[in-house]
PDB file of N, CA and C in Angstrom:
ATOM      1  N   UNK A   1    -115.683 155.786 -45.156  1.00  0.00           N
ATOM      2  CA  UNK A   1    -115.270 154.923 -46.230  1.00  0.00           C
ATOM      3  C   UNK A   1    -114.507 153.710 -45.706  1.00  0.00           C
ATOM      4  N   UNK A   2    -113.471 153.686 -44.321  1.00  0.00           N
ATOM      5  CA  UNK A   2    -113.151 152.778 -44.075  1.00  0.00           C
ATOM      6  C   UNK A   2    -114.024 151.722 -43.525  1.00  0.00           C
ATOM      7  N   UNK A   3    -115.335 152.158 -42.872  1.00  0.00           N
ATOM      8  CA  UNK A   3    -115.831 151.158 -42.632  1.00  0.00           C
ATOM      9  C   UNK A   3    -116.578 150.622 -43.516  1.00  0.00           C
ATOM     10  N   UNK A   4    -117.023 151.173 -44.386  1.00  0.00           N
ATOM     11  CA  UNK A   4    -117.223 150.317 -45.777  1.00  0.00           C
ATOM     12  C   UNK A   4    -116.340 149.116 -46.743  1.00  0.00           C
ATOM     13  N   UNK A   5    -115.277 149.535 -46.661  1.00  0.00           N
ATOM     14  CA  UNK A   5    -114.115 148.872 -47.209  1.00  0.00           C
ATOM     15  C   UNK A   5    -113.806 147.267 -45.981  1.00  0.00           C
ATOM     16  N   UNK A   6    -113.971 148.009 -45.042  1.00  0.00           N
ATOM     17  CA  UNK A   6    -113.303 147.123 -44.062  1.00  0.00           C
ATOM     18  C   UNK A   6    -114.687 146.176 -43.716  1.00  0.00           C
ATOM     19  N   UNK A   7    -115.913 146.356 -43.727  1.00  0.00           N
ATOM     20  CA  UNK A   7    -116.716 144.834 -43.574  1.00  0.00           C
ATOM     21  C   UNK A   7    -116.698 143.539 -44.193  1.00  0.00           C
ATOM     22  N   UNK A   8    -116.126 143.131 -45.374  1.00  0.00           N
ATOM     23  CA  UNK A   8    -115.535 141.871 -45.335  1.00  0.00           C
ATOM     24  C   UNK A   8    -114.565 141.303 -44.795  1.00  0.00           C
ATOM     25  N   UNK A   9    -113.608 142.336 -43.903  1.00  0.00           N
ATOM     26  CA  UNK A   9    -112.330 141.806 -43.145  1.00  0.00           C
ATOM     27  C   UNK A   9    -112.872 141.423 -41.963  1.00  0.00           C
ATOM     28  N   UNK A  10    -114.092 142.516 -41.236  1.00  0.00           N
ATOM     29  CA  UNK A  10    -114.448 142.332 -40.309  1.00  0.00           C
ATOM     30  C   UNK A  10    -115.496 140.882 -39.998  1.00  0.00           C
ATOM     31  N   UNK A  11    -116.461 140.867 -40.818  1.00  0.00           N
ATOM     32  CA  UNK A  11    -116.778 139.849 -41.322  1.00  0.00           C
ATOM     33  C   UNK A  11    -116.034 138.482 -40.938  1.00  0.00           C
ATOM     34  N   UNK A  12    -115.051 138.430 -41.478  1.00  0.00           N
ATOM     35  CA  UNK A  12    -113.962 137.140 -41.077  1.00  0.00           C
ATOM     36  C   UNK A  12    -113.440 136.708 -39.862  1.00  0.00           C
ATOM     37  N   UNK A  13    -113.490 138.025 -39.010  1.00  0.00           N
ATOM     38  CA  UNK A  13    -112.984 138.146 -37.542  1.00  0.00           C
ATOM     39  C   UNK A  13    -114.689 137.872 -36.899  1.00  0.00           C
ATOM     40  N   UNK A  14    -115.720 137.799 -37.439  1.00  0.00           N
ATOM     41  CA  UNK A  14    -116.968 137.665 -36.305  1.00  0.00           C
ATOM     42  C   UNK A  14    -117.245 138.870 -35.870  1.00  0.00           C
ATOM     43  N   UNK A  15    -117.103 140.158 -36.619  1.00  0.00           N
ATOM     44  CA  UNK A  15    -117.423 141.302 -36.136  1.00  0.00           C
ATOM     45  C   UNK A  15    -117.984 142.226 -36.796  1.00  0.00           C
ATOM     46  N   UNK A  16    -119.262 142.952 -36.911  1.00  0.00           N
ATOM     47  CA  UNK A  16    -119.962 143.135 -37.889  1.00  0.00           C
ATOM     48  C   UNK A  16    -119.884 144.553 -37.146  1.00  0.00           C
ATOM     49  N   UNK A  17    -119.300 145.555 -37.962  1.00  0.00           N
ATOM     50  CA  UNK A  17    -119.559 146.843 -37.157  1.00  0.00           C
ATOM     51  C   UNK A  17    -120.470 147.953 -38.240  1.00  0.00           C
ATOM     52  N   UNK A  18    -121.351 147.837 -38.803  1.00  0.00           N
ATOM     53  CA  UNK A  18    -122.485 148.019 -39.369  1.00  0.00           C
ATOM     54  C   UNK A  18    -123.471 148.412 -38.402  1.00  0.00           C
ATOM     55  N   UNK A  19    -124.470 149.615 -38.473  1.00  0.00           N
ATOM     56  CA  UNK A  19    -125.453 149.932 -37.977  1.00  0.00           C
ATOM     57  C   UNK A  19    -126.458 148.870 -37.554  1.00  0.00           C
ATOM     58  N   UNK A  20    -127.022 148.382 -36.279  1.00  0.00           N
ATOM     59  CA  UNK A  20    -127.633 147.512 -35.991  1.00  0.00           C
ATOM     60  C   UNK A  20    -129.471 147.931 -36.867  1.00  0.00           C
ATOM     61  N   UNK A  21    -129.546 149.249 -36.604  1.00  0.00           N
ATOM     62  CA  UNK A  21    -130.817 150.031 -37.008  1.00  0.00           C
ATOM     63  C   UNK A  21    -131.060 149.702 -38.672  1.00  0.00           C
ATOM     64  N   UNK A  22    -129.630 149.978 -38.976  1.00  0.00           N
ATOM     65  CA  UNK A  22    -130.073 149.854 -40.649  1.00  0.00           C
ATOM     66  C   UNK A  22    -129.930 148.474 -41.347  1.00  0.00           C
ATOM     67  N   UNK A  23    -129.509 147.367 -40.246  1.00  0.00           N
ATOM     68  CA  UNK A  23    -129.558 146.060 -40.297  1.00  0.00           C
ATOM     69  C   UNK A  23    -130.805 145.605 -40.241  1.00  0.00           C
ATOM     70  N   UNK A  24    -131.960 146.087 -39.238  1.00  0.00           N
ATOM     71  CA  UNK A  24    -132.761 145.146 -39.046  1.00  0.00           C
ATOM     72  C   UNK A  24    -133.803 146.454 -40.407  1.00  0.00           C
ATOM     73  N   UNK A  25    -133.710 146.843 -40.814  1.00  0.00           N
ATOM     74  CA  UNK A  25    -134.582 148.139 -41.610  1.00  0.00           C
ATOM     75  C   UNK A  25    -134.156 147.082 -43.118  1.00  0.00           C
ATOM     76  N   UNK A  26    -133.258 146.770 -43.025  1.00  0.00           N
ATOM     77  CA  UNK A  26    -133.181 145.981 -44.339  1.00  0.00           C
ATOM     78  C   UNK A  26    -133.438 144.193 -44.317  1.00  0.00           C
ATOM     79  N   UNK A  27    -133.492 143.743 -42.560  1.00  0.00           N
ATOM     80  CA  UNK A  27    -133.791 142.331 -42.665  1.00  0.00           C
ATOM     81  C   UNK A  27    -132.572 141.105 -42.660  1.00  0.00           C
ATOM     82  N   UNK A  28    -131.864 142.103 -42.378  1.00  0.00           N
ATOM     83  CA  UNK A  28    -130.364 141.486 -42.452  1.00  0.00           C
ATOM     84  C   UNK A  28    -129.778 141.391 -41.007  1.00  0.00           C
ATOM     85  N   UNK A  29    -129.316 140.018 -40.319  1.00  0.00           N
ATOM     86  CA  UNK A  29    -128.936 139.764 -39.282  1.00  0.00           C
ATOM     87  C   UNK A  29    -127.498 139.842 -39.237  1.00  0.00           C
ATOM     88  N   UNK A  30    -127.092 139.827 -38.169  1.00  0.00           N
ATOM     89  CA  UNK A  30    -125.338 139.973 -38.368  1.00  0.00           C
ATOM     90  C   UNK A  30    -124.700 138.449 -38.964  1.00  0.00           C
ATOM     91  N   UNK A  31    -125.254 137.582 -38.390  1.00  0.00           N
ATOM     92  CA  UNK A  31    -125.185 136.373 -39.240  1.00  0.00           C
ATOM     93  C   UNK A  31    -125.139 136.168 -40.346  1.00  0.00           C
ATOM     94  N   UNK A  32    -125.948 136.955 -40.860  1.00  0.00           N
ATOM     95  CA  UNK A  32    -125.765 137.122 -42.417  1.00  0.00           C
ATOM     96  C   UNK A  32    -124.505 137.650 -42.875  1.00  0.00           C
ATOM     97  N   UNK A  33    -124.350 138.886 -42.295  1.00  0.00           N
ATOM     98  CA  UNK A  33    -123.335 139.891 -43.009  1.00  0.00           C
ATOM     99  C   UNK A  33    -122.143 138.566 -42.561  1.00  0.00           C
ATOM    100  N   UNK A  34    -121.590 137.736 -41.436  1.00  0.00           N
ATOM    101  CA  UNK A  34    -120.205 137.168 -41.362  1.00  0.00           C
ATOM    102  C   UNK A  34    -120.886 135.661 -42.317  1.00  0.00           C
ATOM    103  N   UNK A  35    -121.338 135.508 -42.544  1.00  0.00           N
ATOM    104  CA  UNK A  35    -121.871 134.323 -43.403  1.00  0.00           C
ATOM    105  C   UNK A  35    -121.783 134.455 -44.724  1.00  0.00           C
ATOM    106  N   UNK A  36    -122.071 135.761 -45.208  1.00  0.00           N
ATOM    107  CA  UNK A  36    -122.118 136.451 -46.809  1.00  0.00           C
ATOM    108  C   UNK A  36    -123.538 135.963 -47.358  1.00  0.00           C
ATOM    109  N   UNK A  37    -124.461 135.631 -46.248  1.00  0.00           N
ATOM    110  CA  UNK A  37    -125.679 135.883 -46.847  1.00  0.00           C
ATOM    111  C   UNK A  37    -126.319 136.849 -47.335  1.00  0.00           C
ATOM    112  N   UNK A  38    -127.145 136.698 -48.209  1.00  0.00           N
ATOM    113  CA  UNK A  38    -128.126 137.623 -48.907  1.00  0.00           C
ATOM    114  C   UNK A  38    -127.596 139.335 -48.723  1.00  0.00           C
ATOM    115  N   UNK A  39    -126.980 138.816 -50.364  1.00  0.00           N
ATOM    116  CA  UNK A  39    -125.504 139.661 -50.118  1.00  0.00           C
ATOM    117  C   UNK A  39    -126.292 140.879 -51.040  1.00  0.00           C
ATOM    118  N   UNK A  40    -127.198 141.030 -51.357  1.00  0.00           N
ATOM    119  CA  UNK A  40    -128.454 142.057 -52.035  1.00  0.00           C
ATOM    120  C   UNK A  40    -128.576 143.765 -50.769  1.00  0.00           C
ATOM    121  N   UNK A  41    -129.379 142.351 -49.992  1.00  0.00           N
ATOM    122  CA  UNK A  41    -129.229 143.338 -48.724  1.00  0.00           C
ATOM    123  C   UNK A  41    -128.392 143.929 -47.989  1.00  0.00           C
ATOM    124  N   UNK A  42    -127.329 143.410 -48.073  1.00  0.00           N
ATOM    125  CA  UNK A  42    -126.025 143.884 -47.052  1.00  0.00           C
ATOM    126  C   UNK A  42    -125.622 145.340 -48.051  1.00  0.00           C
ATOM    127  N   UNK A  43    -125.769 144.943 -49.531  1.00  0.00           N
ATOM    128  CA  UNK A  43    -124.692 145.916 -50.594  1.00  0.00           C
ATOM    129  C   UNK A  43    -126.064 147.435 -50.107  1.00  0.00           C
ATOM    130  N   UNK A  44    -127.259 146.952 -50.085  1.00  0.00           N
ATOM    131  CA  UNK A  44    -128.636 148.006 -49.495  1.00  0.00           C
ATOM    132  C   UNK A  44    -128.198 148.642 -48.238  1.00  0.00           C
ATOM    133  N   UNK A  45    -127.645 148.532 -47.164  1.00  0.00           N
ATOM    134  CA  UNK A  45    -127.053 148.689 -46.054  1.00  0.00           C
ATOM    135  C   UNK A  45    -126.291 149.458 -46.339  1.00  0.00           C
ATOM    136  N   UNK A  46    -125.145 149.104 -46.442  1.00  0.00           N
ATOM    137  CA  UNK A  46    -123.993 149.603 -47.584  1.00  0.00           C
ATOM    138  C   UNK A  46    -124.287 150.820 -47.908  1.00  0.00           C
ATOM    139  N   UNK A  47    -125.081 151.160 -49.123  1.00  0.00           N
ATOM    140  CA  UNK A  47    -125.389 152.122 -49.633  1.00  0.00           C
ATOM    141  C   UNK A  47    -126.103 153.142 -49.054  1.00  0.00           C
ATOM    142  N   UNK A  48    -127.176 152.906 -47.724  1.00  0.00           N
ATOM    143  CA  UNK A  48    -127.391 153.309 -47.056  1.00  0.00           C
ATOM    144  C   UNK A  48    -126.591 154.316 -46.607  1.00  0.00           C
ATOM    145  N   UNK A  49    -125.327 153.812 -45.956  1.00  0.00           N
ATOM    146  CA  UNK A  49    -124.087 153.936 -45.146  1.00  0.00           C
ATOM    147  C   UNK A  49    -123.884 155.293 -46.212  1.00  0.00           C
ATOM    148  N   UNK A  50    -123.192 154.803 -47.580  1.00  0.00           N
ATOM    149  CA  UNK A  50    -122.549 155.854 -47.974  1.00  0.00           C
ATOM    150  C   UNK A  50    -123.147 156.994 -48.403  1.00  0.00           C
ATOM    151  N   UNK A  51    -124.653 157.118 -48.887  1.00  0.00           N
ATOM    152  CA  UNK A  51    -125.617 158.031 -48.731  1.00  0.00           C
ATOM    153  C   UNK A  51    -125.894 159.171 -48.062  1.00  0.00           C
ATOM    154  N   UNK A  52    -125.805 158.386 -46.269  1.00  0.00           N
ATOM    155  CA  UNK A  52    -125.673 159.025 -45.238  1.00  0.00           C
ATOM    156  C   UNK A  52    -124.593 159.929 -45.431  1.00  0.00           C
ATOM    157  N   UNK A  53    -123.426 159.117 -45.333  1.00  0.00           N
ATOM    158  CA  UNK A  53    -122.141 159.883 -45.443  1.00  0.00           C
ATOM    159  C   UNK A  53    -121.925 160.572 -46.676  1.00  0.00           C
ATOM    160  N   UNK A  54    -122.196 160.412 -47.944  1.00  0.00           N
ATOM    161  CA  UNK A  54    -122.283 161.770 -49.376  1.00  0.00           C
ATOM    162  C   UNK A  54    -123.345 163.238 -48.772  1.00  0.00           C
ATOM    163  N   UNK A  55    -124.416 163.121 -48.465  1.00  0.00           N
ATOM    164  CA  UNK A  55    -125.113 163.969 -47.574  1.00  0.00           C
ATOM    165  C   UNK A  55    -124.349 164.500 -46.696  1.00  0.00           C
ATOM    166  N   UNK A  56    -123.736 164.347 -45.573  1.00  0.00           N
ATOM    167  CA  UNK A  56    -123.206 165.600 -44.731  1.00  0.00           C
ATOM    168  C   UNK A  56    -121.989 165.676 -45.140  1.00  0.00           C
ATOM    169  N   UNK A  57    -121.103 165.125 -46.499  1.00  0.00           N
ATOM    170  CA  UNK A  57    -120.305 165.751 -47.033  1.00  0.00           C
ATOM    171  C   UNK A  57    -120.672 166.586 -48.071  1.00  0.00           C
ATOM    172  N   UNK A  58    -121.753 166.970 -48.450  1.00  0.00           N
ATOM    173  CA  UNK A  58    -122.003 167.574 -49.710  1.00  0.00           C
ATOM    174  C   UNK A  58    -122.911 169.111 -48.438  1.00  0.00           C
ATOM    175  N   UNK A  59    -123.353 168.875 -47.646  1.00  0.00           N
ATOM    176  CA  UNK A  59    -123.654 169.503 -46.376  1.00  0.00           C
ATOM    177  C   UNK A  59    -122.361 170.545 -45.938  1.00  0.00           C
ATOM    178  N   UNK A  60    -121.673 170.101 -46.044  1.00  0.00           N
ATOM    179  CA  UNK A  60    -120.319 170.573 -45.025  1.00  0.00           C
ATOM    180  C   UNK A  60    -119.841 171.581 -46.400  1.00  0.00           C
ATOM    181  N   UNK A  61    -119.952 171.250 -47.626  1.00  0.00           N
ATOM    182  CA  UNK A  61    -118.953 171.602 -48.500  1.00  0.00           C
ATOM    183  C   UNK A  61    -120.441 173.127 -48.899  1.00  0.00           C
ATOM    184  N   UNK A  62    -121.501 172.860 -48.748  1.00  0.00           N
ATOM    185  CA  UNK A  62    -122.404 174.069 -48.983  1.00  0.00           C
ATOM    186  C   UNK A  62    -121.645 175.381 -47.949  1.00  0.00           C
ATOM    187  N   UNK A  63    -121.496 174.969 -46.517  1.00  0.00           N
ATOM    188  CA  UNK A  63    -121.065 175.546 -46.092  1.00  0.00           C
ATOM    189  C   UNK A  63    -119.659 176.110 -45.628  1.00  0.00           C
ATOM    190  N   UNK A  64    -119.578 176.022 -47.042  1.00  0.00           N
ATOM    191  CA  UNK A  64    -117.726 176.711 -47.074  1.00  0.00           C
ATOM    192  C   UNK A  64    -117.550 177.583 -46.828  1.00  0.00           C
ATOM    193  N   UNK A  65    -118.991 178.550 -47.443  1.00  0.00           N
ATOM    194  CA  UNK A  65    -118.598 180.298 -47.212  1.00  0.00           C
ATOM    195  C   UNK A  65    -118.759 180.726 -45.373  1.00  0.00           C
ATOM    196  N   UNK A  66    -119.049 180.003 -44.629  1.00  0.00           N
ATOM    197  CA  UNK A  66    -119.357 180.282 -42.944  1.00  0.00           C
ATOM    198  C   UNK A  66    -117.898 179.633 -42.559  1.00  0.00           C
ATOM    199  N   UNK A  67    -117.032 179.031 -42.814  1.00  0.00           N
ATOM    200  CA  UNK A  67    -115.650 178.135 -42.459  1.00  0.00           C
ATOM    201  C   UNK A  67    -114.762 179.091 -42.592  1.00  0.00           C
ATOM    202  N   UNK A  68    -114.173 178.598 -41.327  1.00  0.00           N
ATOM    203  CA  UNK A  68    -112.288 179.504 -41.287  1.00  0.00           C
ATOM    204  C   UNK A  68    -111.526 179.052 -42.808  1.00  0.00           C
ATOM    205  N   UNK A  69    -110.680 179.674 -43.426  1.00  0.00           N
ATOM    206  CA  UNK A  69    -109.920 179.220 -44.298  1.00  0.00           C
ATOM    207  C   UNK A  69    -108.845 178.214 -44.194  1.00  0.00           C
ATOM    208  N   UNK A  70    -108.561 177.868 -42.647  1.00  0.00           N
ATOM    209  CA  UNK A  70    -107.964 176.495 -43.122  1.00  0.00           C
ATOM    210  C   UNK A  70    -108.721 175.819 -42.697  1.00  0.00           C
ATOM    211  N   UNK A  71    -109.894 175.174 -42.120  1.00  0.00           N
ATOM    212  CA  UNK A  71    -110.819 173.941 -42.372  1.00  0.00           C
ATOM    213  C   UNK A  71    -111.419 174.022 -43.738  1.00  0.00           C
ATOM    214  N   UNK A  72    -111.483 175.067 -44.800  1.00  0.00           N
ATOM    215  CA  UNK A  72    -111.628 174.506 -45.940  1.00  0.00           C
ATOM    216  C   UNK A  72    -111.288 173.833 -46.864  1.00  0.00           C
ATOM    217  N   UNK A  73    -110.078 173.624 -47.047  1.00  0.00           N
ATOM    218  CA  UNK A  73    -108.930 172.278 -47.435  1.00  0.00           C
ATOM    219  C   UNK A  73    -109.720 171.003 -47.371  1.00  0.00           C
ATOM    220  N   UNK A  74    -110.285 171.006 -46.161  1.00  0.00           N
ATOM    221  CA  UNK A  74    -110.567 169.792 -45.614  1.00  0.00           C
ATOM    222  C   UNK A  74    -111.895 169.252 -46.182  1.00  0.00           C
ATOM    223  N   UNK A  75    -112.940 170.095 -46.849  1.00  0.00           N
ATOM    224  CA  UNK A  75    -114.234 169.832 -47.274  1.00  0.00           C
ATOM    225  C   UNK A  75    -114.530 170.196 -49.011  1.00  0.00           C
ATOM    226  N   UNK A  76    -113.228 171.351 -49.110  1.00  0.00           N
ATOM    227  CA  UNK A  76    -113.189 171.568 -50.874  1.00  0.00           C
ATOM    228  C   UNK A  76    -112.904 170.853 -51.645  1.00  0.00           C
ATOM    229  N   UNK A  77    -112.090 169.522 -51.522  1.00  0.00           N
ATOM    230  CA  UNK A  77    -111.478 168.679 -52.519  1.00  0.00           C
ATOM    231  C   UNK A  77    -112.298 167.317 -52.936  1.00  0.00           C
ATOM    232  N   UNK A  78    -112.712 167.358 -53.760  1.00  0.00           N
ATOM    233  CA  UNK A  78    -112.946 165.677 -53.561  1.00  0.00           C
ATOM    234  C   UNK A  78    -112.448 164.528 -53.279  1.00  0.00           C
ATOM    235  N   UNK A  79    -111.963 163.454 -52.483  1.00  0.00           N
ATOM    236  CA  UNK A  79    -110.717 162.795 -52.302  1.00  0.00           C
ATOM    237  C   UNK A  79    -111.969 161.780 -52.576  1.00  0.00           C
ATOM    238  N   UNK A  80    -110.999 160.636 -52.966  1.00  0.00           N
ATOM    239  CA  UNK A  80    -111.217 159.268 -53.663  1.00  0.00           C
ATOM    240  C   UNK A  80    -110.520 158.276 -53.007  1.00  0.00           C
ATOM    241  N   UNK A  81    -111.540 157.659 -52.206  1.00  0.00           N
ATOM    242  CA  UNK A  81    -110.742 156.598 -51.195  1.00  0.00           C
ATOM    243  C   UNK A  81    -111.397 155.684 -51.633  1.00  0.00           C
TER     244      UNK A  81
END
């Protein structure tokens, strides 16, 4: 989630730390993303990103019943960042 949050900061600094793979899969150059071009595609990227990441959190949380009881804390809650 932070690196979601944090690509328009990064952006500003000239630093695009976004998947190069799921950059060129959507047509989007890093130029773009520090430029705020074709800002369609970048939010596609994006979503990509958090997709990926809802999947092996919804992954991790199937497997609660195989987890020690205190790493479950860590995958039972929903947190909202």
């Amino acid at each position: 989630m932070t690196l979601i949050r944090s690509v328009p900061y990064h952006a500003t600094q000239r630093n695009v730390m976004l998947p190069l793979d799921l950059l060129a899969k959507h047509g989007v150059s890093q130029e773009d993303v520090i430029r705020g071009k074709d800002m369609q595609a970048i939010k596609d990227v994006i979503y990509d990103i958090a997709s990926a990441a809802n999947q092996h959190l919804e992954k991790a949380r199937s497997l609660n019943s195989c987890m020690p009881k205190k790493c479950f804390l860590c995958v039972s809650k929903r947190c909202y960042l």
